[in-house]
PDB file of N, CA and C in Angstrom:
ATOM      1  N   UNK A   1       3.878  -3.945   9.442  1.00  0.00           N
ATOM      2  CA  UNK A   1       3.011  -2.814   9.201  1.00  0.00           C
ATOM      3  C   UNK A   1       3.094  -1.883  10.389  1.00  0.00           C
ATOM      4  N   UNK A   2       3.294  -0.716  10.266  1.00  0.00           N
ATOM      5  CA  UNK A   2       3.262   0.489  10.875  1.00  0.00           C
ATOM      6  C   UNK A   2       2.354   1.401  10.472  1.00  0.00           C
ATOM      7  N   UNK A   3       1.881   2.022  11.829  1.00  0.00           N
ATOM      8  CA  UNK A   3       0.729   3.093  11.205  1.00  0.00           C
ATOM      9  C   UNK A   3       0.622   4.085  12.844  1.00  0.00           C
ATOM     10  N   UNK A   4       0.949   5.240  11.996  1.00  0.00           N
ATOM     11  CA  UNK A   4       0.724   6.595  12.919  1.00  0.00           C
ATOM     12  C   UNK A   4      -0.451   7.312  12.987  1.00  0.00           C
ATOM     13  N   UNK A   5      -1.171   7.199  13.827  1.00  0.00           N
ATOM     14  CA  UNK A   5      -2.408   8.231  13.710  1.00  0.00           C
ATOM     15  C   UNK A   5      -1.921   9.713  14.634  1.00  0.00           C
ATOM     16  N   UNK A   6      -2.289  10.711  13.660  1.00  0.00           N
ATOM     17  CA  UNK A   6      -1.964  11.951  13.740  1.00  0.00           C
ATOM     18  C   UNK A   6      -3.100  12.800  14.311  1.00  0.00           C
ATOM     19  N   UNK A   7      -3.207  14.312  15.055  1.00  0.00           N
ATOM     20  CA  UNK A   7      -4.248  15.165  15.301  1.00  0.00           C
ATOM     21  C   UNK A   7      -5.420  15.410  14.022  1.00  0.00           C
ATOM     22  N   UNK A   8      -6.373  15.544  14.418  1.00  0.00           N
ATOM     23  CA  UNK A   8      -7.248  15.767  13.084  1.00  0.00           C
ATOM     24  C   UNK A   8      -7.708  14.357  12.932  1.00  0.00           C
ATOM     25  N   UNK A   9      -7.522  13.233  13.137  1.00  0.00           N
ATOM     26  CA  UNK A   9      -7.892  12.204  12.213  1.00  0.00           C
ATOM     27  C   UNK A   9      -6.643  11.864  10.706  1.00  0.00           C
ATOM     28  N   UNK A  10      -5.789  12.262  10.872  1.00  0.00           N
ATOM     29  CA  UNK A  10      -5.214  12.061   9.414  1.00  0.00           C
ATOM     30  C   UNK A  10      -4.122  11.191  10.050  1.00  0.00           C
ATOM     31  N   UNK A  11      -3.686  10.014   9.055  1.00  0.00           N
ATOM     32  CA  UNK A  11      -2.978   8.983   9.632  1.00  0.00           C
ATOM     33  C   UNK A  11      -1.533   8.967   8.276  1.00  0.00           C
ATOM     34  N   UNK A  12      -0.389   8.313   9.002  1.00  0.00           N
ATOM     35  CA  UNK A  12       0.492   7.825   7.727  1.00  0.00           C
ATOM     36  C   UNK A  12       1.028   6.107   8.003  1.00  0.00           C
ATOM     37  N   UNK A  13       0.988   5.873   7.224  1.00  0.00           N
ATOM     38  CA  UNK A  13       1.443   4.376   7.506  1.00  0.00           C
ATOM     39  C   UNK A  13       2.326   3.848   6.853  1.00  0.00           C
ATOM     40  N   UNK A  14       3.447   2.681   7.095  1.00  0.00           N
ATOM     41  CA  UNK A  14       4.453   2.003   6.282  1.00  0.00           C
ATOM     42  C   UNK A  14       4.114   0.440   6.312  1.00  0.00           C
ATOM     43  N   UNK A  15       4.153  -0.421   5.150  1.00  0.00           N
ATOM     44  CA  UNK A  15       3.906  -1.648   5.334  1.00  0.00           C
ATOM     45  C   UNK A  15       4.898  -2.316   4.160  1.00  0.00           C
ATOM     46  N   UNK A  16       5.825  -3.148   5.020  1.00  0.00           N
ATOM     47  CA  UNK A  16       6.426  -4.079   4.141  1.00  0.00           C
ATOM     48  C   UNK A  16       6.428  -5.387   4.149  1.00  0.00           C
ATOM     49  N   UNK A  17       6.514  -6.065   2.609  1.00  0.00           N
ATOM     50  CA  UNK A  17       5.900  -7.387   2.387  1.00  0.00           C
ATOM     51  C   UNK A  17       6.474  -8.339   1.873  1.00  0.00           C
ATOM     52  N   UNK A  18       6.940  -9.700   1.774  1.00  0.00           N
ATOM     53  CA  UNK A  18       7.390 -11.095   0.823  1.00  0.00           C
ATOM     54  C   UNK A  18       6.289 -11.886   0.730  1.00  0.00           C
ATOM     55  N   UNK A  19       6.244 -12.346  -0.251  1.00  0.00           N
ATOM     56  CA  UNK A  19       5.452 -13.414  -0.740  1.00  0.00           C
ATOM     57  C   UNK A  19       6.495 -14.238  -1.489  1.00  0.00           C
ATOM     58  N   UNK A  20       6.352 -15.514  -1.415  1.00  0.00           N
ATOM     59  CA  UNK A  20       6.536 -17.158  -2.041  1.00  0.00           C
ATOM     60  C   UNK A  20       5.609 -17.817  -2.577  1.00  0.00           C
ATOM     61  N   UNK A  21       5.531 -18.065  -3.822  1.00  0.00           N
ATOM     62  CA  UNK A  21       4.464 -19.125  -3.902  1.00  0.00           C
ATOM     63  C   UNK A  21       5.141 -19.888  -5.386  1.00  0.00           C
ATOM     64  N   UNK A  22       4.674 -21.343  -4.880  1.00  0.00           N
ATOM     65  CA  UNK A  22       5.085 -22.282  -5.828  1.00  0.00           C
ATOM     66  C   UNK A  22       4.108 -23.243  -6.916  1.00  0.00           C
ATOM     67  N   UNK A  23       3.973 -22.693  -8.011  1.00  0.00           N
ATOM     68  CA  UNK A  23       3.489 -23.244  -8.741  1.00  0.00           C
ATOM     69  C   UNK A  23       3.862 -24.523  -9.272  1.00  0.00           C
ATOM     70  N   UNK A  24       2.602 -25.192  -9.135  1.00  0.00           N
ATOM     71  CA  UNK A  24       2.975 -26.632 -10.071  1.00  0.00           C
ATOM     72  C   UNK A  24       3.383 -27.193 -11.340  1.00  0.00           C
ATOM     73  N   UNK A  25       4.320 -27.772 -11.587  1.00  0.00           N
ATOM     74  CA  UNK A  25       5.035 -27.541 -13.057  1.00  0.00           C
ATOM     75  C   UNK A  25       6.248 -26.338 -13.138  1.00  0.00           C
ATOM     76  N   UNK A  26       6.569 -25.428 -12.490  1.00  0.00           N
ATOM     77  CA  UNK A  26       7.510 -24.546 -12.253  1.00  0.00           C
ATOM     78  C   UNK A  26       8.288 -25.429 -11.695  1.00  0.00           C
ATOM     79  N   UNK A  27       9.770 -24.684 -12.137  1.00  0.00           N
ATOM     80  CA  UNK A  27      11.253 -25.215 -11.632  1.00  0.00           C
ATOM     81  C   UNK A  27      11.366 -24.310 -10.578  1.00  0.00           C
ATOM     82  N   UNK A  28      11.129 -23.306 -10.173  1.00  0.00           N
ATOM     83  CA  UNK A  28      11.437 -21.799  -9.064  1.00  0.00           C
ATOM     84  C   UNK A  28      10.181 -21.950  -8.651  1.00  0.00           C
ATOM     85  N   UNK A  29      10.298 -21.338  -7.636  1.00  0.00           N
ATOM     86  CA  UNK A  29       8.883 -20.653  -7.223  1.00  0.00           C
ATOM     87  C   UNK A  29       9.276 -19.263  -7.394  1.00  0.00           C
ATOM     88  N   UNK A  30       8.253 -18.021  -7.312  1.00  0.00           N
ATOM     89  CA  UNK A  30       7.908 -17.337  -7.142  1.00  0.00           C
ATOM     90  C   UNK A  30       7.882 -16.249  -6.302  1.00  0.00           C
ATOM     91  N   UNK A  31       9.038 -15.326  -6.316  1.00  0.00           N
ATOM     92  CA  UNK A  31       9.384 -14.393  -5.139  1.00  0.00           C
ATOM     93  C   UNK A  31       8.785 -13.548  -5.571  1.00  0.00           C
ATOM     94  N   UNK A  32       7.968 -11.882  -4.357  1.00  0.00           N
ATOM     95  CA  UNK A  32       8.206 -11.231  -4.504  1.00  0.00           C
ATOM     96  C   UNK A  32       8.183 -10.438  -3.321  1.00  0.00           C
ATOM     97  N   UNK A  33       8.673  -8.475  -3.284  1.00  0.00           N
ATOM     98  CA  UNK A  33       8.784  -8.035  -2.618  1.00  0.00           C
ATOM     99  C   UNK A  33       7.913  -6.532  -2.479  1.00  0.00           C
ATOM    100  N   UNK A  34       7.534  -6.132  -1.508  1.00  0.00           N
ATOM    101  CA  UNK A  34       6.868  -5.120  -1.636  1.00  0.00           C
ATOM    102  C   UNK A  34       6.888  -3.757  -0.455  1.00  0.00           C
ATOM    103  N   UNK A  35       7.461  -2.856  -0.669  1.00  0.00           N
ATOM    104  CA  UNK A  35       7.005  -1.577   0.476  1.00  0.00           C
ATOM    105  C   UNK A  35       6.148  -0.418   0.172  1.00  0.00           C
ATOM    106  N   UNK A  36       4.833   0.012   1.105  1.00  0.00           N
ATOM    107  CA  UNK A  36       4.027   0.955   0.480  1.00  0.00           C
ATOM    108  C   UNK A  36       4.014   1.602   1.675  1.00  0.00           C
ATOM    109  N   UNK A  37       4.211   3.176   1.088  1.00  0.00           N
ATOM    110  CA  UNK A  37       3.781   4.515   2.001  1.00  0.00           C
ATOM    111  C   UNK A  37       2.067   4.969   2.037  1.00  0.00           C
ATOM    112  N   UNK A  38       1.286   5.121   2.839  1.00  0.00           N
ATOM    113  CA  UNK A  38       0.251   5.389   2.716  1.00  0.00           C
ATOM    114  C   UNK A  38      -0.261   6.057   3.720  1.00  0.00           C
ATOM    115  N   UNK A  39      -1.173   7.238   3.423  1.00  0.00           N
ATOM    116  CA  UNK A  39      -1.607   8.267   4.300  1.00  0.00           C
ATOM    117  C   UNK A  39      -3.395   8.927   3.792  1.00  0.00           C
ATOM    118  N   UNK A  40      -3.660   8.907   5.061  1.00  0.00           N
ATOM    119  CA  UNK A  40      -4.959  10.019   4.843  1.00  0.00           C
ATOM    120  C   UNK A  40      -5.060  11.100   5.391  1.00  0.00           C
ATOM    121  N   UNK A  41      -5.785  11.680   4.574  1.00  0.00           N
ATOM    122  CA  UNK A  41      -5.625  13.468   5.228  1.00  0.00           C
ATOM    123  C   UNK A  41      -7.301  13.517   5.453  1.00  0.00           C
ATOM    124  N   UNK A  42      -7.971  13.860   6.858  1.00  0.00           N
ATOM    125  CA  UNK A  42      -9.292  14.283   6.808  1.00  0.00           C
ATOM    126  C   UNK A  42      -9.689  15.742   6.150  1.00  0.00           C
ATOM    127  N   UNK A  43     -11.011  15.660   5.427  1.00  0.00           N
ATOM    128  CA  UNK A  43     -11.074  16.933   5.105  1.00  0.00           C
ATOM    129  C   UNK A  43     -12.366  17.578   5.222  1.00  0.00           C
ATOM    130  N   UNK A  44     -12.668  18.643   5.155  1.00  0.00           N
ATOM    131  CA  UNK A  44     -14.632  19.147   5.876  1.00  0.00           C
ATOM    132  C   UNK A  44     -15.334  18.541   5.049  1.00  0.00           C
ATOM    133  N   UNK A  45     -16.639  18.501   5.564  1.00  0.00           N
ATOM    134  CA  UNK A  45     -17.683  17.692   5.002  1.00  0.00           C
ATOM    135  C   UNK A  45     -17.409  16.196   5.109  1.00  0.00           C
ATOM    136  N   UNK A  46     -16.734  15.588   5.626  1.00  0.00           N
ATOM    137  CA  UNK A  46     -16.673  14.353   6.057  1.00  0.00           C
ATOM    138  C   UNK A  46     -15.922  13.452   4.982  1.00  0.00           C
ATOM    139  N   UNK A  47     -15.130  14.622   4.152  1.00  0.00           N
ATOM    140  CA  UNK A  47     -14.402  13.697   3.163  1.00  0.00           C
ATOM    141  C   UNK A  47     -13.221  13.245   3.443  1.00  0.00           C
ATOM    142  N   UNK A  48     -12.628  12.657   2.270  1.00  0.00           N
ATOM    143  CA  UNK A  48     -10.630  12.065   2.866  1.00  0.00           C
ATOM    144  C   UNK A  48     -10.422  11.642   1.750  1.00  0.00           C
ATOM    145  N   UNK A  49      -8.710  12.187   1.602  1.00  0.00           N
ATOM    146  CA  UNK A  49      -8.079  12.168   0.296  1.00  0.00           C
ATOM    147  C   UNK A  49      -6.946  10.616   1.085  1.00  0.00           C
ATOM    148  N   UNK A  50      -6.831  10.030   0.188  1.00  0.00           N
ATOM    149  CA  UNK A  50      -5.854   8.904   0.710  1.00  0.00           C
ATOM    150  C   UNK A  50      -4.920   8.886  -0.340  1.00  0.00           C
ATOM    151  N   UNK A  51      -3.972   8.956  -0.456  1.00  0.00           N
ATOM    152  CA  UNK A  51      -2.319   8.125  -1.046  1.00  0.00           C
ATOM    153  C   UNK A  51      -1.418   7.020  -0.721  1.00  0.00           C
ATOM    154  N   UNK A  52      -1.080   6.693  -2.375  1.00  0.00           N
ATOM    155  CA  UNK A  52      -0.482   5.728  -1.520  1.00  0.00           C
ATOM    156  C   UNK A  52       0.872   5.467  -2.784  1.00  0.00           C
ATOM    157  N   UNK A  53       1.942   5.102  -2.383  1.00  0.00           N
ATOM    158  CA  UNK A  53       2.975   4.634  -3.223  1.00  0.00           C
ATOM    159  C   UNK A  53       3.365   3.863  -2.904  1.00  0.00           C
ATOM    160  N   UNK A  54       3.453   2.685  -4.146  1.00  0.00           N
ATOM    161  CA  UNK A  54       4.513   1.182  -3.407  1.00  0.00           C
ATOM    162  C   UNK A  54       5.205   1.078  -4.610  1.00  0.00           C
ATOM    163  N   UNK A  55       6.383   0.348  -3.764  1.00  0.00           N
ATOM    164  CA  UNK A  55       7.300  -0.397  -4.584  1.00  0.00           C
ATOM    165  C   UNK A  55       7.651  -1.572  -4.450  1.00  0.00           C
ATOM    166  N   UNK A  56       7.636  -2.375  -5.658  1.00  0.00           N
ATOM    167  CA  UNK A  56       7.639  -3.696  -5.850  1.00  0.00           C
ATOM    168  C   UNK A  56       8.832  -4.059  -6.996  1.00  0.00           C
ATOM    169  N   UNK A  57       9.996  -5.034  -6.170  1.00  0.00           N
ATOM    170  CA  UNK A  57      10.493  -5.749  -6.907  1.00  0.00           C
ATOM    171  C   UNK A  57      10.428  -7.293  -6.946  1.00  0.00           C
ATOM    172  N   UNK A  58      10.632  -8.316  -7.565  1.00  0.00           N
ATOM    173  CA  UNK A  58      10.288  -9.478  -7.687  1.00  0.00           C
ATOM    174  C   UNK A  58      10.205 -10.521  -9.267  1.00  0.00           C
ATOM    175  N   UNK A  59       9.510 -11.189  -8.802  1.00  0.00           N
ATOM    176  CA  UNK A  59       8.861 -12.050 -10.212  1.00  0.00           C
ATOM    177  C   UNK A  59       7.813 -11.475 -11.528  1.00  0.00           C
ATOM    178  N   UNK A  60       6.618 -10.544 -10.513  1.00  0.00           N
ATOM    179  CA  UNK A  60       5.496 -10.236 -10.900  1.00  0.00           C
ATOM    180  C   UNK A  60       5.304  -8.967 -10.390  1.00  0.00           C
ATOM    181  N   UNK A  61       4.839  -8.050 -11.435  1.00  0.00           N
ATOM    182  CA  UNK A  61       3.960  -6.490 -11.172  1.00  0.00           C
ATOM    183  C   UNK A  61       5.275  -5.827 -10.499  1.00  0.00           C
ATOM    184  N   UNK A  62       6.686  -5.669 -11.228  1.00  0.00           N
ATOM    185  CA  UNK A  62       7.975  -5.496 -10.561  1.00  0.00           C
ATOM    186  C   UNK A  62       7.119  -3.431 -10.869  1.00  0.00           C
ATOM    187  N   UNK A  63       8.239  -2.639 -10.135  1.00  0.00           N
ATOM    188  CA  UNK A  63       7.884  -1.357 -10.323  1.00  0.00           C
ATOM    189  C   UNK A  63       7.259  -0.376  -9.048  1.00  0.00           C
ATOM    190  N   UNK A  64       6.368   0.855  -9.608  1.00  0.00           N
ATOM    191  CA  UNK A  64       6.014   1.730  -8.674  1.00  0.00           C
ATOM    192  C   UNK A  64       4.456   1.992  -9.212  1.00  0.00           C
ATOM    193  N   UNK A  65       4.051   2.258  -8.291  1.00  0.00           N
ATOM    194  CA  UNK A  65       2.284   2.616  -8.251  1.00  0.00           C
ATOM    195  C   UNK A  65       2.028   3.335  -7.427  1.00  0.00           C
ATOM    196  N   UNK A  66       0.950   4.069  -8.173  1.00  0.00           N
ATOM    197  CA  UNK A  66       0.275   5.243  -7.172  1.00  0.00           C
ATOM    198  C   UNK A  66      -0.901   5.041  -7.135  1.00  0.00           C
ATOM    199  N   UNK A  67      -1.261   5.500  -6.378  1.00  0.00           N
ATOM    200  CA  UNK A  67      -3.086   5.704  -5.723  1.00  0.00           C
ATOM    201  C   UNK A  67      -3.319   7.168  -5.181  1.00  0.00           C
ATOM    202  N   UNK A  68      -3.999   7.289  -5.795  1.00  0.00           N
ATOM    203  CA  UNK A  68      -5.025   8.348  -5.138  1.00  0.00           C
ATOM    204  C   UNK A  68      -6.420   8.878  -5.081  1.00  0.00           C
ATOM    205  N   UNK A  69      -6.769   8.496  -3.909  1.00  0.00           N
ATOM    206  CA  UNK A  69      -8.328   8.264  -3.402  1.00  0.00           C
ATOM    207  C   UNK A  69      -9.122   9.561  -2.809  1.00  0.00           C
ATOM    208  N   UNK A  70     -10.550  10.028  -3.312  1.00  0.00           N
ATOM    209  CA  UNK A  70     -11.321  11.094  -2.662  1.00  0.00           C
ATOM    210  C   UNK A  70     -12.518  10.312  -2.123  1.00  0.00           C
ATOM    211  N   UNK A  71     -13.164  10.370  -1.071  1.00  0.00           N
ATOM    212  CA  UNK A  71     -14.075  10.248  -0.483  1.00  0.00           C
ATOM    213  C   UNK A  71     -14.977  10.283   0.157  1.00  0.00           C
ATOM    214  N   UNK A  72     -16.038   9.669   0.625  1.00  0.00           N
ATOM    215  CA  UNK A  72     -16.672  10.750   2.027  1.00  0.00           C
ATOM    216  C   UNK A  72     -17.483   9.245   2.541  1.00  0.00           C
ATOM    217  N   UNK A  73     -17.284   9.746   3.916  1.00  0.00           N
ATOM    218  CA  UNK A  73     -17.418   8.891   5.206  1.00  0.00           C
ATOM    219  C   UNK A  73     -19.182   9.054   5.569  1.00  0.00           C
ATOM    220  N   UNK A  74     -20.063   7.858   5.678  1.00  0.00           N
ATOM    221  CA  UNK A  74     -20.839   8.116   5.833  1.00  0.00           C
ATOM    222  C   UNK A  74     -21.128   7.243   7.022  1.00  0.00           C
TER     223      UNK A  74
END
């Protein structure tokens, strides 16, 4: 995991991942793989938009996903 914090409060980050796991009664276990881009942008009034995209190949939840988050910091 990597993570840049930027002027303003707004950050970007990279995080990459494996998981193993072996179920009982399975002949294989269970690979998978994962990298996600993710960033926040501060914004007035104490809010923050966050994103995020990962990609996952593997056994399970193979593909791409997005996020995108509004909020406010209290």
């Amino acid at each position: 995991r990597v993570r840049k914090y930027l002027r303003g409060g707004h950050d970007l980050g990279l995080t990459i991942g494996a998981s193993e796991t072996k179920v009982l009664g399975a002949v294989a276990p269970r690979s998978n793989q994962w990298a996600r881009l993710s960033g926040t942008l501060e914004l007035p009034f104490r809010l923050y938009l966050l994103g995020e995209i990962e990609y996952s190949t593997g056994d399970d939840l193979e593909g791409t996903r997005y996020l995108a988050e509004i909020g406010r910091r209290f």
